[in-house]
PDB file of N, CA and C in Angstrom:
ATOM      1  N   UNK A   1     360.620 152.460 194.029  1.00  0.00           N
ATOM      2  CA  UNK A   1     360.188 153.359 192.976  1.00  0.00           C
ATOM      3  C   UNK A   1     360.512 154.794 193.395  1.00  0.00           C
ATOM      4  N   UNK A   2     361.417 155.294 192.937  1.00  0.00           N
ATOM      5  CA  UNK A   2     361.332 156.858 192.863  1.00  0.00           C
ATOM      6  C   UNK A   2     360.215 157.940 193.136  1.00  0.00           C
ATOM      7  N   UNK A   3     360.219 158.839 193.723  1.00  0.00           N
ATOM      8  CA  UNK A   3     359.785 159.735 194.076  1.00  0.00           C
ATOM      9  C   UNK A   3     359.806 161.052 193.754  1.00  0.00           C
ATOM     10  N   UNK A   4     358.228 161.590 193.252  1.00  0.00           N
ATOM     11  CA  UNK A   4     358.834 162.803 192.628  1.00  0.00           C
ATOM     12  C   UNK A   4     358.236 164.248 193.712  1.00  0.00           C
ATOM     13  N   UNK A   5     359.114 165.255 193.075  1.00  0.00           N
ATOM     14  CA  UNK A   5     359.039 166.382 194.088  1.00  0.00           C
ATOM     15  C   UNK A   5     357.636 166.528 194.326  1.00  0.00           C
ATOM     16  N   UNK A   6     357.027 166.335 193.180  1.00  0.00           N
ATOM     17  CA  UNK A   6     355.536 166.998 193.707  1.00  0.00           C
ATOM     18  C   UNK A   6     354.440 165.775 194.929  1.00  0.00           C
ATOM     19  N   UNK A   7     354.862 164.176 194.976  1.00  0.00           N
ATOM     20  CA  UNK A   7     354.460 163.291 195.881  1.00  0.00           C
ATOM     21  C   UNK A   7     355.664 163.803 196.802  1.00  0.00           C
ATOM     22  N   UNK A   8     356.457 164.505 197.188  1.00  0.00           N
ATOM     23  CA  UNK A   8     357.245 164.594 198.386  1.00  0.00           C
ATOM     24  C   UNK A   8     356.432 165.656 199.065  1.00  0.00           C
ATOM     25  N   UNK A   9     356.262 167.415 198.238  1.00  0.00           N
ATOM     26  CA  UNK A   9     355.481 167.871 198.581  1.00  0.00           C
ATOM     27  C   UNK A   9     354.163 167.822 199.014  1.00  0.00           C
ATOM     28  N   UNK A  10     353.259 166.917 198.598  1.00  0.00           N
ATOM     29  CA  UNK A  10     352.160 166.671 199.085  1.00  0.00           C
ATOM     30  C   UNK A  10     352.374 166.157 200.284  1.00  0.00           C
ATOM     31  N   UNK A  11     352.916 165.330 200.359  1.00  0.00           N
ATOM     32  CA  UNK A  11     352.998 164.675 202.069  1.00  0.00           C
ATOM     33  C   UNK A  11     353.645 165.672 203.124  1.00  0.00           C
ATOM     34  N   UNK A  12     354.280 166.246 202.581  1.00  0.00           N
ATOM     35  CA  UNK A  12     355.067 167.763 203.547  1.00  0.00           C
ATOM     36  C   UNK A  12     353.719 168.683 203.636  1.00  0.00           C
ATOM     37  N   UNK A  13     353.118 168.975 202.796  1.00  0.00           N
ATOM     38  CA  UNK A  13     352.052 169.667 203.078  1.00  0.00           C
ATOM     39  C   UNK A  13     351.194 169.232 203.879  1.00  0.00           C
ATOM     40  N   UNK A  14     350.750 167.940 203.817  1.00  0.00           N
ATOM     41  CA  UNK A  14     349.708 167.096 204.734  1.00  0.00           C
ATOM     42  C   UNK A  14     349.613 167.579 206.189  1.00  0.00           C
ATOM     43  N   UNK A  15     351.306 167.411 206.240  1.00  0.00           N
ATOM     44  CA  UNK A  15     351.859 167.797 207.641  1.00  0.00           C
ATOM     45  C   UNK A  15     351.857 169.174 208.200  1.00  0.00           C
ATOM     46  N   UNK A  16     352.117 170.028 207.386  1.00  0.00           N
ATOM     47  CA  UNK A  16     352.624 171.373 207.504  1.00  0.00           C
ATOM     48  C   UNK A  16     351.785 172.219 206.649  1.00  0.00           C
ATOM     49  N   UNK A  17     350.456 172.508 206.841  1.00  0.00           N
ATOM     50  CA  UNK A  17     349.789 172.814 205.966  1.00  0.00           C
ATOM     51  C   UNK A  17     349.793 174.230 205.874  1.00  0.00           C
ATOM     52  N   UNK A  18     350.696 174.825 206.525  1.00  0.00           N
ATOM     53  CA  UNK A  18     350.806 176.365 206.606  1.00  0.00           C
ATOM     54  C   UNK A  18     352.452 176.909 205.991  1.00  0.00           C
ATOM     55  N   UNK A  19     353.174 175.921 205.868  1.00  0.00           N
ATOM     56  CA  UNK A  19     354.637 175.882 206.083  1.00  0.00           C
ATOM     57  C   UNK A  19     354.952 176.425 204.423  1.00  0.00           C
ATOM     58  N   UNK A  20     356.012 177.227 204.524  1.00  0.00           N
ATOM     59  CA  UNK A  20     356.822 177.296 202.796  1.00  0.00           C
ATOM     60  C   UNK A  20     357.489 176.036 203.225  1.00  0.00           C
ATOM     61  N   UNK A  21     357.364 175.362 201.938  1.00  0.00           N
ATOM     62  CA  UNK A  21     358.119 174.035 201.213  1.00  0.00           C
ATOM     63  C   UNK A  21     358.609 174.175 199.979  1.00  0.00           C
ATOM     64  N   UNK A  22     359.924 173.870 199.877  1.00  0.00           N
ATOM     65  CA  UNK A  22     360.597 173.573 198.639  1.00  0.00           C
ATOM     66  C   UNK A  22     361.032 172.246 198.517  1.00  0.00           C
ATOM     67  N   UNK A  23     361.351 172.013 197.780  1.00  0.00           N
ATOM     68  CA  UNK A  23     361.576 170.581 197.359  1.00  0.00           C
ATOM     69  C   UNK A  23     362.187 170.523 196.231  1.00  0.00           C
ATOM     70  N   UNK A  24     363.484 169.915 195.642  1.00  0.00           N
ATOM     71  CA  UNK A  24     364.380 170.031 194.882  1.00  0.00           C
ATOM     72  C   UNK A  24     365.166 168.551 194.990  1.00  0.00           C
ATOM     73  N   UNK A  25     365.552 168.252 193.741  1.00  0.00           N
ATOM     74  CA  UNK A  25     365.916 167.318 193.150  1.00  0.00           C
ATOM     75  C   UNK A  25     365.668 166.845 191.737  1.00  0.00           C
ATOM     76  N   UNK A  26     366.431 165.460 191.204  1.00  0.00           N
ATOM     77  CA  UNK A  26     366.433 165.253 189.665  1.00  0.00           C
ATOM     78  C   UNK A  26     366.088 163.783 189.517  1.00  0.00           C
ATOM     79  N   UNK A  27     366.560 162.697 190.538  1.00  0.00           N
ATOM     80  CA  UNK A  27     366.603 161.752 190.561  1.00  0.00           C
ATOM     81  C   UNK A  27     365.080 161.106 191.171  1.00  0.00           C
ATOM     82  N   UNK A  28     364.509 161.817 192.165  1.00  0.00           N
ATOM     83  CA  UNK A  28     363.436 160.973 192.590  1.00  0.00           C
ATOM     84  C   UNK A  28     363.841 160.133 193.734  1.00  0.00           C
ATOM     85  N   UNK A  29     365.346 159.955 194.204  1.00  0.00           N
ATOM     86  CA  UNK A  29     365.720 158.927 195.290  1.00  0.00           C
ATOM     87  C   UNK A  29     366.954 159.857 196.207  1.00  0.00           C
ATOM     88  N   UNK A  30     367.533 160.623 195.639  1.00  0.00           N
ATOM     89  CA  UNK A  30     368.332 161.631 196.091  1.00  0.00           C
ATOM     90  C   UNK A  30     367.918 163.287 195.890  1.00  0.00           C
ATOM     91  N   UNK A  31     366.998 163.781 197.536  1.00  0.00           N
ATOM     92  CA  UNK A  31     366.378 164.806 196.770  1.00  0.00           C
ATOM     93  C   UNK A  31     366.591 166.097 197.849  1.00  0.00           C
ATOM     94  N   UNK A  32     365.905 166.776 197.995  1.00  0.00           N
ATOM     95  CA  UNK A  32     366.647 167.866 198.983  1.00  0.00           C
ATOM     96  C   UNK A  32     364.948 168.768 199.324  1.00  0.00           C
ATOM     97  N   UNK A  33     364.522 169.431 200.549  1.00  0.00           N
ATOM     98  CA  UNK A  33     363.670 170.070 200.723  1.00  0.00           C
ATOM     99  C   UNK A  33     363.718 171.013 201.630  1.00  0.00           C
ATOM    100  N   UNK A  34     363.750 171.898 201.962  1.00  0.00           N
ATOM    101  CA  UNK A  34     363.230 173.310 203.090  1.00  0.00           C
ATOM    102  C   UNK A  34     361.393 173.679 203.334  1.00  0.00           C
ATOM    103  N   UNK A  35     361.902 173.417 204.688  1.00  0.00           N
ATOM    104  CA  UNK A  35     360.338 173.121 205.347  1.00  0.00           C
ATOM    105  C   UNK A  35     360.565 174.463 206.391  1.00  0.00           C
ATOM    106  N   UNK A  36     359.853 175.595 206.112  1.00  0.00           N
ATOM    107  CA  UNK A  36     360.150 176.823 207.101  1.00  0.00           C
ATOM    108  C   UNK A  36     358.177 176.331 207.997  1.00  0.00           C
ATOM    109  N   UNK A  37     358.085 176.729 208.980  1.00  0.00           N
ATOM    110  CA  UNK A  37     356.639 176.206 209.592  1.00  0.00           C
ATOM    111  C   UNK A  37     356.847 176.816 211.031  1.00  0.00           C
ATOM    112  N   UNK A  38     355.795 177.461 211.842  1.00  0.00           N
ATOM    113  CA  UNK A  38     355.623 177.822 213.102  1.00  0.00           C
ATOM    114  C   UNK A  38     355.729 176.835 213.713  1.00  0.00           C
ATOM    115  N   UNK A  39     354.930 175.474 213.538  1.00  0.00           N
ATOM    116  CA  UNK A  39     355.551 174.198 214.357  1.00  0.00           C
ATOM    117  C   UNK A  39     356.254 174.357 215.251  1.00  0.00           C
ATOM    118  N   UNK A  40     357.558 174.526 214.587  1.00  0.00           N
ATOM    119  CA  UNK A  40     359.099 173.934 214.648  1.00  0.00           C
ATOM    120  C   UNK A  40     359.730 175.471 216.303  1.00  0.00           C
ATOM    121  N   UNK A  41     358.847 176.270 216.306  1.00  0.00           N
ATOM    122  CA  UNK A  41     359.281 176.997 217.360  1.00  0.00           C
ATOM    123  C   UNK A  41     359.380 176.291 218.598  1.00  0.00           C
ATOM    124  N   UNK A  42     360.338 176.451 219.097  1.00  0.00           N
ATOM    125  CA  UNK A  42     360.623 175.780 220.574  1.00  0.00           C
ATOM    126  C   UNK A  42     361.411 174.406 220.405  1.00  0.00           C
ATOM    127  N   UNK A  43     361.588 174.379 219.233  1.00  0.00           N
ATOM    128  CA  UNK A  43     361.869 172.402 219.210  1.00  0.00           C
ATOM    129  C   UNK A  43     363.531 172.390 218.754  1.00  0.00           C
ATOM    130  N   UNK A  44     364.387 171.789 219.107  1.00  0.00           N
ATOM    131  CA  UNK A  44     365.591 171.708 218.366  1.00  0.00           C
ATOM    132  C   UNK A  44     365.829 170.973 217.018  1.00  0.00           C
ATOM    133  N   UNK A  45     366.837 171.121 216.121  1.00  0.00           N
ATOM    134  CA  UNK A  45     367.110 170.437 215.000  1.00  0.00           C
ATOM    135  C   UNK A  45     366.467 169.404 215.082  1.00  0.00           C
ATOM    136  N   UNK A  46     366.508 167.690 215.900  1.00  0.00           N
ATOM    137  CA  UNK A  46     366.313 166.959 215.824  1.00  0.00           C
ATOM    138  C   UNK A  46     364.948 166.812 215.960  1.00  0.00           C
ATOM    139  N   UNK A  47     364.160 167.153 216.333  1.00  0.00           N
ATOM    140  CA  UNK A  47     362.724 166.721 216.539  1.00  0.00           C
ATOM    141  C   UNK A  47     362.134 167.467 215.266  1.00  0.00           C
ATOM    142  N   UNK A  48     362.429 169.063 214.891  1.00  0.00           N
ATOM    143  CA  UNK A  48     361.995 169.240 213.807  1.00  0.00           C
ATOM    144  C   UNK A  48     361.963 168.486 212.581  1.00  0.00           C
ATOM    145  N   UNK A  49     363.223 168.023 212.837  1.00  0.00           N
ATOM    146  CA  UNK A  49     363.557 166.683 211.416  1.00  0.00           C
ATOM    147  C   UNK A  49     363.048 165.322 211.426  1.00  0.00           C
ATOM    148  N   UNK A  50     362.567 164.885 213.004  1.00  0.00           N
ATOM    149  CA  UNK A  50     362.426 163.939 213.048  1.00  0.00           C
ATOM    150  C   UNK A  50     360.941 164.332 212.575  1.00  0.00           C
ATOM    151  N   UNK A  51     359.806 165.119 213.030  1.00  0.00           N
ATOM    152  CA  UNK A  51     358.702 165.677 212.067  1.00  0.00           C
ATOM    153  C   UNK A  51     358.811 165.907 211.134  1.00  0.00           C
ATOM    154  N   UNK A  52     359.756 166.340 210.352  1.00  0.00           N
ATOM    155  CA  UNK A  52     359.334 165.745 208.610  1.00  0.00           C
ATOM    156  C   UNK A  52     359.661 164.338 208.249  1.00  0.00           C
ATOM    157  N   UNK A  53     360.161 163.795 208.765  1.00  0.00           N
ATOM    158  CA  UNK A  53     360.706 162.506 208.574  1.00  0.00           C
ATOM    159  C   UNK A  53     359.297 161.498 208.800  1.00  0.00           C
ATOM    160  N   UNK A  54     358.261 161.952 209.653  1.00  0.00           N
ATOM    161  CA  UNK A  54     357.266 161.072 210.014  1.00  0.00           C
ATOM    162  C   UNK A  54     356.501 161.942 209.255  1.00  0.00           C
ATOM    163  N   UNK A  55     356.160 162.597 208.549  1.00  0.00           N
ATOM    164  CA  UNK A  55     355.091 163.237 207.256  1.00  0.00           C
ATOM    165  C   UNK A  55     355.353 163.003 206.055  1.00  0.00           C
ATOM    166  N   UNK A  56     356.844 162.249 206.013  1.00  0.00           N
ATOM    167  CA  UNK A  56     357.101 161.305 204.599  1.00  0.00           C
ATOM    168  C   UNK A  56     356.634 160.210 204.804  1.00  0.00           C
ATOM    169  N   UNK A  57     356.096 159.340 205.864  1.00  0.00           N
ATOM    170  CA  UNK A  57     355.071 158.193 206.443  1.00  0.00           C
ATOM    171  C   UNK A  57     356.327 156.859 205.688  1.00  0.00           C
ATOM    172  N   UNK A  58     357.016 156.999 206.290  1.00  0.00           N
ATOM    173  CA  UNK A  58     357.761 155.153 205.792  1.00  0.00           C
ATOM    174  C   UNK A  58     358.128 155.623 205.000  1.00  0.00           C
ATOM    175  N   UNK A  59     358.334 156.378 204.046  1.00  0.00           N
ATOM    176  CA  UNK A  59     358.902 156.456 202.605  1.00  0.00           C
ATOM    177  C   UNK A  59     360.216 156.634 202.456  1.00  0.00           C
ATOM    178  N   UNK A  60     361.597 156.718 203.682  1.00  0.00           N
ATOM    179  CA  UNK A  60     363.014 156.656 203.757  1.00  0.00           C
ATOM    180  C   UNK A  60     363.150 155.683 204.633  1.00  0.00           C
ATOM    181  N   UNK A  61     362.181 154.717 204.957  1.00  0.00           N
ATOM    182  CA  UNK A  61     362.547 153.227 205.867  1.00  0.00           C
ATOM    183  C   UNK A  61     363.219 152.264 205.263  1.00  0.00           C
ATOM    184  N   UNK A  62     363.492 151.830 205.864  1.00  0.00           N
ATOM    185  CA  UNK A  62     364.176 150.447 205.166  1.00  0.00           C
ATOM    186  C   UNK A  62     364.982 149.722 203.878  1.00  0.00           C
ATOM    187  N   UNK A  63     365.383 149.147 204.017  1.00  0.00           N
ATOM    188  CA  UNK A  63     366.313 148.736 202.277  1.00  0.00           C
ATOM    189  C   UNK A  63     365.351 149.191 200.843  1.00  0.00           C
ATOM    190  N   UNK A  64     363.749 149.232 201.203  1.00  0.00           N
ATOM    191  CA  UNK A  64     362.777 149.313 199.800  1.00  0.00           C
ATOM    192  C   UNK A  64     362.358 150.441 199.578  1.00  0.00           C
ATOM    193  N   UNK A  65     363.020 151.296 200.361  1.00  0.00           N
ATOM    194  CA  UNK A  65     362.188 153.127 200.400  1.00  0.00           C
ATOM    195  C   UNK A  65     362.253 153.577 199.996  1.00  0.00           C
ATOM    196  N   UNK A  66     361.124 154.215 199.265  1.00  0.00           N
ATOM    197  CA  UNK A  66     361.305 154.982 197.877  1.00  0.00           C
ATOM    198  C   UNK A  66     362.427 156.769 197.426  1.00  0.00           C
ATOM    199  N   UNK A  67     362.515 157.151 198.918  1.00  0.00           N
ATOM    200  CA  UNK A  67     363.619 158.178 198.672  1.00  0.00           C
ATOM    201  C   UNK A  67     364.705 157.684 199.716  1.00  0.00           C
ATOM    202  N   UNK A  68     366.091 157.578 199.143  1.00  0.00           N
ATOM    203  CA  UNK A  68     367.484 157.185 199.606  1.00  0.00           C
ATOM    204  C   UNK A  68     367.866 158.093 200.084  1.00  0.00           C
ATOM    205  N   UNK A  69     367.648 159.686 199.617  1.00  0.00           N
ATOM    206  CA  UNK A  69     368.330 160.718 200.416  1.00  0.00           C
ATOM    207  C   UNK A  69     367.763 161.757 200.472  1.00  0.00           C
ATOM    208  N   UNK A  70     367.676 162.568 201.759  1.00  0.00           N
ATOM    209  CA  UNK A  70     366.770 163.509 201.249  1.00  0.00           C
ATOM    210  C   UNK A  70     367.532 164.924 202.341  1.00  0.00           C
ATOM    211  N   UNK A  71     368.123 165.949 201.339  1.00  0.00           N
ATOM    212  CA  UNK A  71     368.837 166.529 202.115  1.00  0.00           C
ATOM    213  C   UNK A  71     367.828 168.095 202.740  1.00  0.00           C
ATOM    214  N   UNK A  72     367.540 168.107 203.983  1.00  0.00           N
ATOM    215  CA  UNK A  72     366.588 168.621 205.005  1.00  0.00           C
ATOM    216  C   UNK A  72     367.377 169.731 205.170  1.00  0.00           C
ATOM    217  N   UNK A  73     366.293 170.657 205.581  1.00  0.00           N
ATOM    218  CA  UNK A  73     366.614 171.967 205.848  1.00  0.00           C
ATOM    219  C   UNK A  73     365.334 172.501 206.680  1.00  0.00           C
ATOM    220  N   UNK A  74     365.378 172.858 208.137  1.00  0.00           N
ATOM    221  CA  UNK A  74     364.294 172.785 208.697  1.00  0.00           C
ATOM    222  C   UNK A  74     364.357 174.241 209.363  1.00  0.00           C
ATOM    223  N   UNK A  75     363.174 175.579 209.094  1.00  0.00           N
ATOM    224  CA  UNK A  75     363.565 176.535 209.747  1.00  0.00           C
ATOM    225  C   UNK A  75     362.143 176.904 210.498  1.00  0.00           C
ATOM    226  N   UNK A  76     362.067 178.056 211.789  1.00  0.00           N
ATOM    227  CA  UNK A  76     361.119 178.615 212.111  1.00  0.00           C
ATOM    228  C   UNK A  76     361.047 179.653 211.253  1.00  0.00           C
ATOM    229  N   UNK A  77     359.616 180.616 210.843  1.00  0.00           N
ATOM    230  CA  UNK A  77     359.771 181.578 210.325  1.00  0.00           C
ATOM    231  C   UNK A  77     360.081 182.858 210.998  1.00  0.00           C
ATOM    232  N   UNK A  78     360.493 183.610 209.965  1.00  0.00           N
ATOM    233  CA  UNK A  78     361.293 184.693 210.634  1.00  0.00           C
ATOM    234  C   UNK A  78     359.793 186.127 210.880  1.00  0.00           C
TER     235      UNK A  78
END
């Protein structure tokens, strides 16, 4: 089942409850987001991503997951 920006955002927020989030898309399965968050200081690309990736909780796992693509954009704030 498709996914809409505003259930993507909530779970990004869950995580990042301080963070600007955008979230963009049309489809619900191919969607795109920017997660700016203090978090992410000290950490490289991959772990930042791999933290949003685990605040979508399963939801890009496996053959049944409700978003297929989700094009990431992960920054510290400036």
């Amino acid at each position: 089942m498709p996914m809409s920006t505003h259930e993507i955002e909530n779970l990004l927020r869950e995580a990042f409850p301080d963070a600007e989030i955008q979230v963009g898309g049309h489809d619900g399965v191919h969607m795109s987001a920017m997660v700016v968050d203090e978090s992410f200081r000290g950490k490289n690309r991959v772990q930042q991503q791999r933290a949003v990736y685990a605040a979508l909780k399963g939801k890009m796992d496996g053959p049944d997951g409700d978003l297929h693509a989700l094009a990431l954009t992960t920054k510290v704030p400036e």
